[in-house]
PDB file of N, CA and C in Angstrom:
ATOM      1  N   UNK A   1      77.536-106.578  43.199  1.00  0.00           N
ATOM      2  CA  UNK A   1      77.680-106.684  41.759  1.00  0.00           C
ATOM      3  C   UNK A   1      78.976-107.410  41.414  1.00  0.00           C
ATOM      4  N   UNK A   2      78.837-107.991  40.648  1.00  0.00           N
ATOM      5  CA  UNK A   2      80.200-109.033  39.524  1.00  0.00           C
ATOM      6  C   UNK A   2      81.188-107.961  38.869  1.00  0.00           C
ATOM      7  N   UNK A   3      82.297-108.127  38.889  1.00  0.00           N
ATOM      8  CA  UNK A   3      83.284-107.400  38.051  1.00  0.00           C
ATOM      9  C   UNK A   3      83.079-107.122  36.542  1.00  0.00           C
ATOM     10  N   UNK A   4      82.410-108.113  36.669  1.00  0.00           N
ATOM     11  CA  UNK A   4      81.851-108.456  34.762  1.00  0.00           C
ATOM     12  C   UNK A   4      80.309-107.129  34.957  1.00  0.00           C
ATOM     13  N   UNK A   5      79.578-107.016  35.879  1.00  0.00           N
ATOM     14  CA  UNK A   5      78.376-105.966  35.405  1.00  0.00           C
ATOM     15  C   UNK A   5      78.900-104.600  35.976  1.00  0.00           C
ATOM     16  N   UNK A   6      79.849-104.415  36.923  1.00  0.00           N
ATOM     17  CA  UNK A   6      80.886-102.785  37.237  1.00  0.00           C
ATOM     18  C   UNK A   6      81.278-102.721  35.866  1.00  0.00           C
ATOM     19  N   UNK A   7      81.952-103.840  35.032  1.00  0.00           N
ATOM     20  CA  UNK A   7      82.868-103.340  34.214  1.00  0.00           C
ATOM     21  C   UNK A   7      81.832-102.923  32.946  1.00  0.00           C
ATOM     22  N   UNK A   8      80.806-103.422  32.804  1.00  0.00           N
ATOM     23  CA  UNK A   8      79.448-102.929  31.966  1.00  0.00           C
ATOM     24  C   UNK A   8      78.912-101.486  32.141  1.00  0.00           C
ATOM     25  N   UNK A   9      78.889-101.598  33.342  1.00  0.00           N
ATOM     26  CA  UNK A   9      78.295 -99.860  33.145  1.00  0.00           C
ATOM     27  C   UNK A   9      79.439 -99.085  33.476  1.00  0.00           C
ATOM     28  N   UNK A  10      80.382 -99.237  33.855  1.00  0.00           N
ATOM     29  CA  UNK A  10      81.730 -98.450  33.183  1.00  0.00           C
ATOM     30  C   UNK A  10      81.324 -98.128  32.165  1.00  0.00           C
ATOM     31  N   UNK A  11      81.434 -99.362  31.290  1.00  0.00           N
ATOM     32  CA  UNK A  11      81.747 -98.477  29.079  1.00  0.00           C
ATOM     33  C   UNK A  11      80.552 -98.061  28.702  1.00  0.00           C
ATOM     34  N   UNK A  12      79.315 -98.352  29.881  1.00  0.00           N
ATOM     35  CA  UNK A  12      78.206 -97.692  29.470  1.00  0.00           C
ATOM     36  C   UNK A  12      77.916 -96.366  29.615  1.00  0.00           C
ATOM     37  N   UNK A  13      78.689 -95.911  31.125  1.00  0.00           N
ATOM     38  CA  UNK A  13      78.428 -94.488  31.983  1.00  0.00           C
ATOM     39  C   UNK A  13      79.771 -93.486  30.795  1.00  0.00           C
ATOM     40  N   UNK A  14      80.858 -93.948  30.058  1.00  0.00           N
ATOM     41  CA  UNK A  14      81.885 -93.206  29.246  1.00  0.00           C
ATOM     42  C   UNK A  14      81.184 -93.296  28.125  1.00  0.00           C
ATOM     43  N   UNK A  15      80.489 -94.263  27.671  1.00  0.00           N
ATOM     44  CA  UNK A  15      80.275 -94.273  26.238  1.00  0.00           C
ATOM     45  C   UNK A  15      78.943 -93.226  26.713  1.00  0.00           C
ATOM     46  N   UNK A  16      78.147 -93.129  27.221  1.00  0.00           N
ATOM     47  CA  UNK A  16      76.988 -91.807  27.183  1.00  0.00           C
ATOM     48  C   UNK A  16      77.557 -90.739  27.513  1.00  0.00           C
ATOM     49  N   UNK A  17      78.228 -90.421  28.028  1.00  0.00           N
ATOM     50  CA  UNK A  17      79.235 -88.954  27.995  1.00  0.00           C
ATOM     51  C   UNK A  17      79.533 -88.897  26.842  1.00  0.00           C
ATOM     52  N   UNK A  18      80.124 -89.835  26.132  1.00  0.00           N
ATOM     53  CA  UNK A  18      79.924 -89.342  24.488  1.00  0.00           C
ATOM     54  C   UNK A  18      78.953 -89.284  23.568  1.00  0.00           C
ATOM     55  N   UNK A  19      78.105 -89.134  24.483  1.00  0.00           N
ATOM     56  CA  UNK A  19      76.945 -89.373  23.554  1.00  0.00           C
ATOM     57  C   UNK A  19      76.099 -90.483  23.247  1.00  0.00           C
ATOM     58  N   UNK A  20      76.658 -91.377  22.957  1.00  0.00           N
ATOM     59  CA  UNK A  20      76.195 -92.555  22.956  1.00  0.00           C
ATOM     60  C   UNK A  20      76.584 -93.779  23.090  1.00  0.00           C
ATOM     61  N   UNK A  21      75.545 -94.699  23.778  1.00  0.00           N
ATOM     62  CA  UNK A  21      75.749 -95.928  24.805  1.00  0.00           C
ATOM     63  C   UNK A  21      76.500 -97.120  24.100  1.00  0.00           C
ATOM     64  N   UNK A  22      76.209 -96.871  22.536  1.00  0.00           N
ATOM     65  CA  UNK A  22      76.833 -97.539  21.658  1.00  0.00           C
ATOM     66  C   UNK A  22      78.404 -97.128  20.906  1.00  0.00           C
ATOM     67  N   UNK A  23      78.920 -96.713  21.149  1.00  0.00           N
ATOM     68  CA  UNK A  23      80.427 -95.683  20.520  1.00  0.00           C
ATOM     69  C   UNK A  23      81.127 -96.672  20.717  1.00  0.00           C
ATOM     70  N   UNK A  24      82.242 -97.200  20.306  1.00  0.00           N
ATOM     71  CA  UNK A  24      82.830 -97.457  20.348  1.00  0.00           C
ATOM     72  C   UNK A  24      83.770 -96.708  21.362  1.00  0.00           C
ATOM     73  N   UNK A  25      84.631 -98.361  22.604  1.00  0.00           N
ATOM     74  CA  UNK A  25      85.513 -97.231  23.673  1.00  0.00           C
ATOM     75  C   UNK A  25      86.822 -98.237  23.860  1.00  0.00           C
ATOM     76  N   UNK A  26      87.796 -97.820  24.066  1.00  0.00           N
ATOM     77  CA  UNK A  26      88.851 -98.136  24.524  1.00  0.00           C
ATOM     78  C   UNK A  26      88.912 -98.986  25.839  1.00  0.00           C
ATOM     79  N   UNK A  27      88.625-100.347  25.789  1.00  0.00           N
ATOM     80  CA  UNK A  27      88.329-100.865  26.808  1.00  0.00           C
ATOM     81  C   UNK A  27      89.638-101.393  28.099  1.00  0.00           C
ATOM     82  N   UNK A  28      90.731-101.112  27.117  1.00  0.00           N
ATOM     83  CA  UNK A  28      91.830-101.412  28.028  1.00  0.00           C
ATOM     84  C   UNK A  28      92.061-100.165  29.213  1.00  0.00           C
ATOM     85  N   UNK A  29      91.857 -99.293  28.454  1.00  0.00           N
ATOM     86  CA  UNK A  29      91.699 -97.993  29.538  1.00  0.00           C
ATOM     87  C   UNK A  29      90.879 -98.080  30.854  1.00  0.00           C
ATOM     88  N   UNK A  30      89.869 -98.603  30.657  1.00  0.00           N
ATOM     89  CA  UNK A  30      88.551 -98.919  31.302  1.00  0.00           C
ATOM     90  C   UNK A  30      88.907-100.102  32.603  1.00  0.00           C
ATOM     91  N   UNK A  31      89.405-100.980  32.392  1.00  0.00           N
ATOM     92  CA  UNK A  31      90.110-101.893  33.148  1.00  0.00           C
ATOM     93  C   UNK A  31      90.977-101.509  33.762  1.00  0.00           C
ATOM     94  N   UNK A  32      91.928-100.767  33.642  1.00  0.00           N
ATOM     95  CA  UNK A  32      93.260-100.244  34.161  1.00  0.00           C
ATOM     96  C   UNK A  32      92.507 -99.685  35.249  1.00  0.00           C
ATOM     97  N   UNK A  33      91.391 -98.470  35.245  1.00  0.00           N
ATOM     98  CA  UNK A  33      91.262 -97.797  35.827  1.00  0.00           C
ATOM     99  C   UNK A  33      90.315 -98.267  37.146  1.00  0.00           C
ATOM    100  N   UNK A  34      90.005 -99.360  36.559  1.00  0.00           N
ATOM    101  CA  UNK A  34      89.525-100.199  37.810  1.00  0.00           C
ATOM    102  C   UNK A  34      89.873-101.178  38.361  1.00  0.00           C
ATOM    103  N   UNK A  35      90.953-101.344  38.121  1.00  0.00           N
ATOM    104  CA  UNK A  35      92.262-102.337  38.761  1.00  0.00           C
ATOM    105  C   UNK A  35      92.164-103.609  38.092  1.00  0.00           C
ATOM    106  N   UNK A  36      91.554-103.819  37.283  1.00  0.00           N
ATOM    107  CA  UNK A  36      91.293-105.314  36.591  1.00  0.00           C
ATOM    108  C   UNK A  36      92.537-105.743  36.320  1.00  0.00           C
ATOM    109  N   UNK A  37      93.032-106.760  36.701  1.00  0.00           N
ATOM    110  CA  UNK A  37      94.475-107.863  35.835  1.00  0.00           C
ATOM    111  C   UNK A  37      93.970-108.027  34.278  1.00  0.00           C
ATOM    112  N   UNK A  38      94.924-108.069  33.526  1.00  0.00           N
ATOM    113  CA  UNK A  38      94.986-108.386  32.044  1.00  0.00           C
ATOM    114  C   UNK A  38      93.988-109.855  32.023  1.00  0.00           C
ATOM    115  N   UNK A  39      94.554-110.849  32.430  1.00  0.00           N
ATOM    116  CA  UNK A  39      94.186-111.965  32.391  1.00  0.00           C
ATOM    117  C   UNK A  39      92.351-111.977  32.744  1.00  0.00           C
ATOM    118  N   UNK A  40      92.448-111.480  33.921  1.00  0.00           N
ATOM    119  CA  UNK A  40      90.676-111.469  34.516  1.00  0.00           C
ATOM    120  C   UNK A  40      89.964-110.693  33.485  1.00  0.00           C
ATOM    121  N   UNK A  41      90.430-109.385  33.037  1.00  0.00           N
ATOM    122  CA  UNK A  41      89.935-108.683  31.288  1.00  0.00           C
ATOM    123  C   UNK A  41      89.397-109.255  30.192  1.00  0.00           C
ATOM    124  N   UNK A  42      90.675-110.398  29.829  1.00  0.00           N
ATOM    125  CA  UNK A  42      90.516-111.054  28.792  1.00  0.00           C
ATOM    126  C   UNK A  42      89.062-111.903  29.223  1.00  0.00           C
ATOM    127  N   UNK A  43      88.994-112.765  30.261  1.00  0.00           N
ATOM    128  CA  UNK A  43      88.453-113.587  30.691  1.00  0.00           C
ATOM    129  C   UNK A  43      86.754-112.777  30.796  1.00  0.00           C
ATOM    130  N   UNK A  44      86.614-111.562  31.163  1.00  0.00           N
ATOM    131  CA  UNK A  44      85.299-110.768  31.006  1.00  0.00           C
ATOM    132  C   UNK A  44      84.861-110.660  29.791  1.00  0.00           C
ATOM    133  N   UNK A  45      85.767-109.930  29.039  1.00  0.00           N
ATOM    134  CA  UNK A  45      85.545-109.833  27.747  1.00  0.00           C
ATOM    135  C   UNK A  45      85.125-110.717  26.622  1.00  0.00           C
ATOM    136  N   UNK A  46      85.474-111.615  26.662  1.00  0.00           N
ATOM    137  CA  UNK A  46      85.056-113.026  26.219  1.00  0.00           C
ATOM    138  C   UNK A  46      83.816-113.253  26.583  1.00  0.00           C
ATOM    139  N   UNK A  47      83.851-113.302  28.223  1.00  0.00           N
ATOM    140  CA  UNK A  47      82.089-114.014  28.224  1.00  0.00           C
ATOM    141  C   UNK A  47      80.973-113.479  27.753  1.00  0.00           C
ATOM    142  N   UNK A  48      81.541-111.566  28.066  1.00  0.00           N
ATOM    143  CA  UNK A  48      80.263-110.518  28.011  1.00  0.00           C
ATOM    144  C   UNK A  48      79.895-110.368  26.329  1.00  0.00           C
ATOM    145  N   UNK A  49      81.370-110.874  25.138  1.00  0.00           N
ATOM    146  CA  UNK A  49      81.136-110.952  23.921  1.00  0.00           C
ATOM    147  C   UNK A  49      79.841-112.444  23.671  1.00  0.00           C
ATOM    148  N   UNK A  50      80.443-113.364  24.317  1.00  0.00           N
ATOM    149  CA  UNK A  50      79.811-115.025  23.380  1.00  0.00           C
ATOM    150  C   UNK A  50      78.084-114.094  24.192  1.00  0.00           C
ATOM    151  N   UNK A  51      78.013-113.378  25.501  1.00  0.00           N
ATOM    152  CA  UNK A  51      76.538-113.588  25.974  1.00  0.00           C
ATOM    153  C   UNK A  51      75.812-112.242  24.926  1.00  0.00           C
ATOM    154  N   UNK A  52      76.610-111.837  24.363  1.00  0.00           N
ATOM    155  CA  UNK A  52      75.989-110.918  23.220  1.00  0.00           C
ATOM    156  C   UNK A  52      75.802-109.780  23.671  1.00  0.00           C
ATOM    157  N   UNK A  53      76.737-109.064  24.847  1.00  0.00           N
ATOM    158  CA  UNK A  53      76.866-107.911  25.710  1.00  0.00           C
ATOM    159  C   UNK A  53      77.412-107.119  25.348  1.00  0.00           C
ATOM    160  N   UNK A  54      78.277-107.417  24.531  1.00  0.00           N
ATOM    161  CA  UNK A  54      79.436-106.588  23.991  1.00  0.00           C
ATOM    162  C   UNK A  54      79.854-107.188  22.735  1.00  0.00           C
ATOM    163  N   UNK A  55      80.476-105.915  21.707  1.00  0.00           N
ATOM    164  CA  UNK A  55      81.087-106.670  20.172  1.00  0.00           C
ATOM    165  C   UNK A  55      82.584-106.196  20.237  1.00  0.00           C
ATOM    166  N   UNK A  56      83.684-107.412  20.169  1.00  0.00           N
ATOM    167  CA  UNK A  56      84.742-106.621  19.958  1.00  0.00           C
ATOM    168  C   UNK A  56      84.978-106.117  18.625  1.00  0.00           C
ATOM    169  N   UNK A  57      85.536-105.231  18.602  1.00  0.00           N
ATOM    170  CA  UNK A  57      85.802-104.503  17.176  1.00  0.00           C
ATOM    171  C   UNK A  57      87.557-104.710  16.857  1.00  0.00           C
ATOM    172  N   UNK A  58      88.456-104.455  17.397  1.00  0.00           N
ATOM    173  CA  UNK A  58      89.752-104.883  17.622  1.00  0.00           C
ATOM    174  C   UNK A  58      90.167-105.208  19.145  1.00  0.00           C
ATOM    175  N   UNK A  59      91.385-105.408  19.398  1.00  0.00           N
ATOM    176  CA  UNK A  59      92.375-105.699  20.262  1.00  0.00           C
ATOM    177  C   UNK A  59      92.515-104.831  21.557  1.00  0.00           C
ATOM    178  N   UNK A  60      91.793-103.740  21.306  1.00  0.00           N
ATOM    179  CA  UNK A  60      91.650-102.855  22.193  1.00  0.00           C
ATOM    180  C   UNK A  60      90.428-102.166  22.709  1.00  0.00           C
ATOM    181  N   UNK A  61      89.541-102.374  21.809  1.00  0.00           N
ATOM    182  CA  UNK A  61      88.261-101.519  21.204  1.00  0.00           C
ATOM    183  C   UNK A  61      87.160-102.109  21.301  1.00  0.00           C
ATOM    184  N   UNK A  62      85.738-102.413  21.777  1.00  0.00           N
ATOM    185  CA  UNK A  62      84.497-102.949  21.950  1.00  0.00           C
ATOM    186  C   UNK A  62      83.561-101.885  22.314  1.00  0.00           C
ATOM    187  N   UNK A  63      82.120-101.951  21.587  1.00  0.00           N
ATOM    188  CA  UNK A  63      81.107-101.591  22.027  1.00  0.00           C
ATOM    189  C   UNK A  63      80.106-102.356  22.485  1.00  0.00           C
ATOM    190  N   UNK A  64      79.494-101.870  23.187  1.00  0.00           N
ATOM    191  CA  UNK A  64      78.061-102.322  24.139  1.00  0.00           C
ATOM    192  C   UNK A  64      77.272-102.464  22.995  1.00  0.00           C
ATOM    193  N   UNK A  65      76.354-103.870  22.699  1.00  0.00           N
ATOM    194  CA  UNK A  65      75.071-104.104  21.996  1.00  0.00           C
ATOM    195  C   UNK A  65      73.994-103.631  21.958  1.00  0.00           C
ATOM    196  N   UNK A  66      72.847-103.361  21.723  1.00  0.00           N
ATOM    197  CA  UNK A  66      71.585-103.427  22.303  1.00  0.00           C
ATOM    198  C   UNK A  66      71.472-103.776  23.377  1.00  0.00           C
ATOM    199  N   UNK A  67      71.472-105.409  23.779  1.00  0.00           N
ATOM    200  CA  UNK A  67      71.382-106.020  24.701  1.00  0.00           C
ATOM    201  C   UNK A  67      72.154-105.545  26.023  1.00  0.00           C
ATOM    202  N   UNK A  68      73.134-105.545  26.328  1.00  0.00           N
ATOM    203  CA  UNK A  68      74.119-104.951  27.242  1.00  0.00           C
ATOM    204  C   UNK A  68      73.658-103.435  27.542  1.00  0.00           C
ATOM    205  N   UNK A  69      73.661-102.492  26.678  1.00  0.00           N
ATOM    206  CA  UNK A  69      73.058-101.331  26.804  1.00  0.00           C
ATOM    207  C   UNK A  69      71.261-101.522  27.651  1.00  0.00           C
ATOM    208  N   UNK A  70      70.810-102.785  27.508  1.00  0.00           N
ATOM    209  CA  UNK A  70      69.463-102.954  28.155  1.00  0.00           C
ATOM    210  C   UNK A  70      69.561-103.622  29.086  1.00  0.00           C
ATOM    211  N   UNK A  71      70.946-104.122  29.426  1.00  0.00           N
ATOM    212  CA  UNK A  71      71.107-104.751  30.687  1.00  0.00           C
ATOM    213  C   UNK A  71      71.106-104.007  31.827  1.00  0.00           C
ATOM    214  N   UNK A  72      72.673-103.217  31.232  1.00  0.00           N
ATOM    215  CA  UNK A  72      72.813-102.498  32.004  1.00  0.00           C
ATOM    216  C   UNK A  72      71.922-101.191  32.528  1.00  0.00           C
ATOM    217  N   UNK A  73      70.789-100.794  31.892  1.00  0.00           N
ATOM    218  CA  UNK A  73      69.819-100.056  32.122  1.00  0.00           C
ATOM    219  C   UNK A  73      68.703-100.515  33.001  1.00  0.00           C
ATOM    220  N   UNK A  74      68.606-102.343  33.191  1.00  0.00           N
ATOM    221  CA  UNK A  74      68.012-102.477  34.089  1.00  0.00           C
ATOM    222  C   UNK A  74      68.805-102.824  35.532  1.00  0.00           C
ATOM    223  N   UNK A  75      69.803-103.447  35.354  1.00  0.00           N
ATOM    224  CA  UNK A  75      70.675-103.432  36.363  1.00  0.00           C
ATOM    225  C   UNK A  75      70.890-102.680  38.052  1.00  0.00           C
ATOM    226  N   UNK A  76      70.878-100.690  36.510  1.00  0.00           N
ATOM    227  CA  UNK A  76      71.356-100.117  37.599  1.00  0.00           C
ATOM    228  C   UNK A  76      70.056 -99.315  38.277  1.00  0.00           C
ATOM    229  N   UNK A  77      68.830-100.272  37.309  1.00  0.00           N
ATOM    230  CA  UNK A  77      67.377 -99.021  37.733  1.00  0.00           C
ATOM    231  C   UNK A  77      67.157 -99.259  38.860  1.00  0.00           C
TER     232      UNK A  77
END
């Protein structure tokens, strides 16, 4: 797997512990904890936003789409 689809069902596997796949999560947290560099972050985050995987909401903060939430559901089936 790509750093870019680990780092997908990361905010997917925290955001359903809260309940839901869609919540809004703290994505800098999320990176840290999986050793991601700032730079390689930015650089995920971006692509997984333009491919419609993810919405950022602020500077820190993104949720999983529809789409991403159905990615990652087939991904890990």
């Amino acid at each position: 797997m790509t750093p870019d689809e680990k780092f997908m069902i990361r905010l997917y596997e925290i955001a359903k512990k809260g309940g839901d796949p869609r919540r809004p999560i703290n994505y800098v947290s999320v990176a840290k904890s999986m050793g991601l560099k700032e730079t390689a972050l930015k650089n995920i985050v971006k692509h997984l936003a333009q491919a419609n995987f993810v919405k950022k909401i602020d500077e820190t903060t993104l949720l999983l789409t529809d789409r991403g939430c159905a990615f990652v559901v087939e991904i890990t089936a």
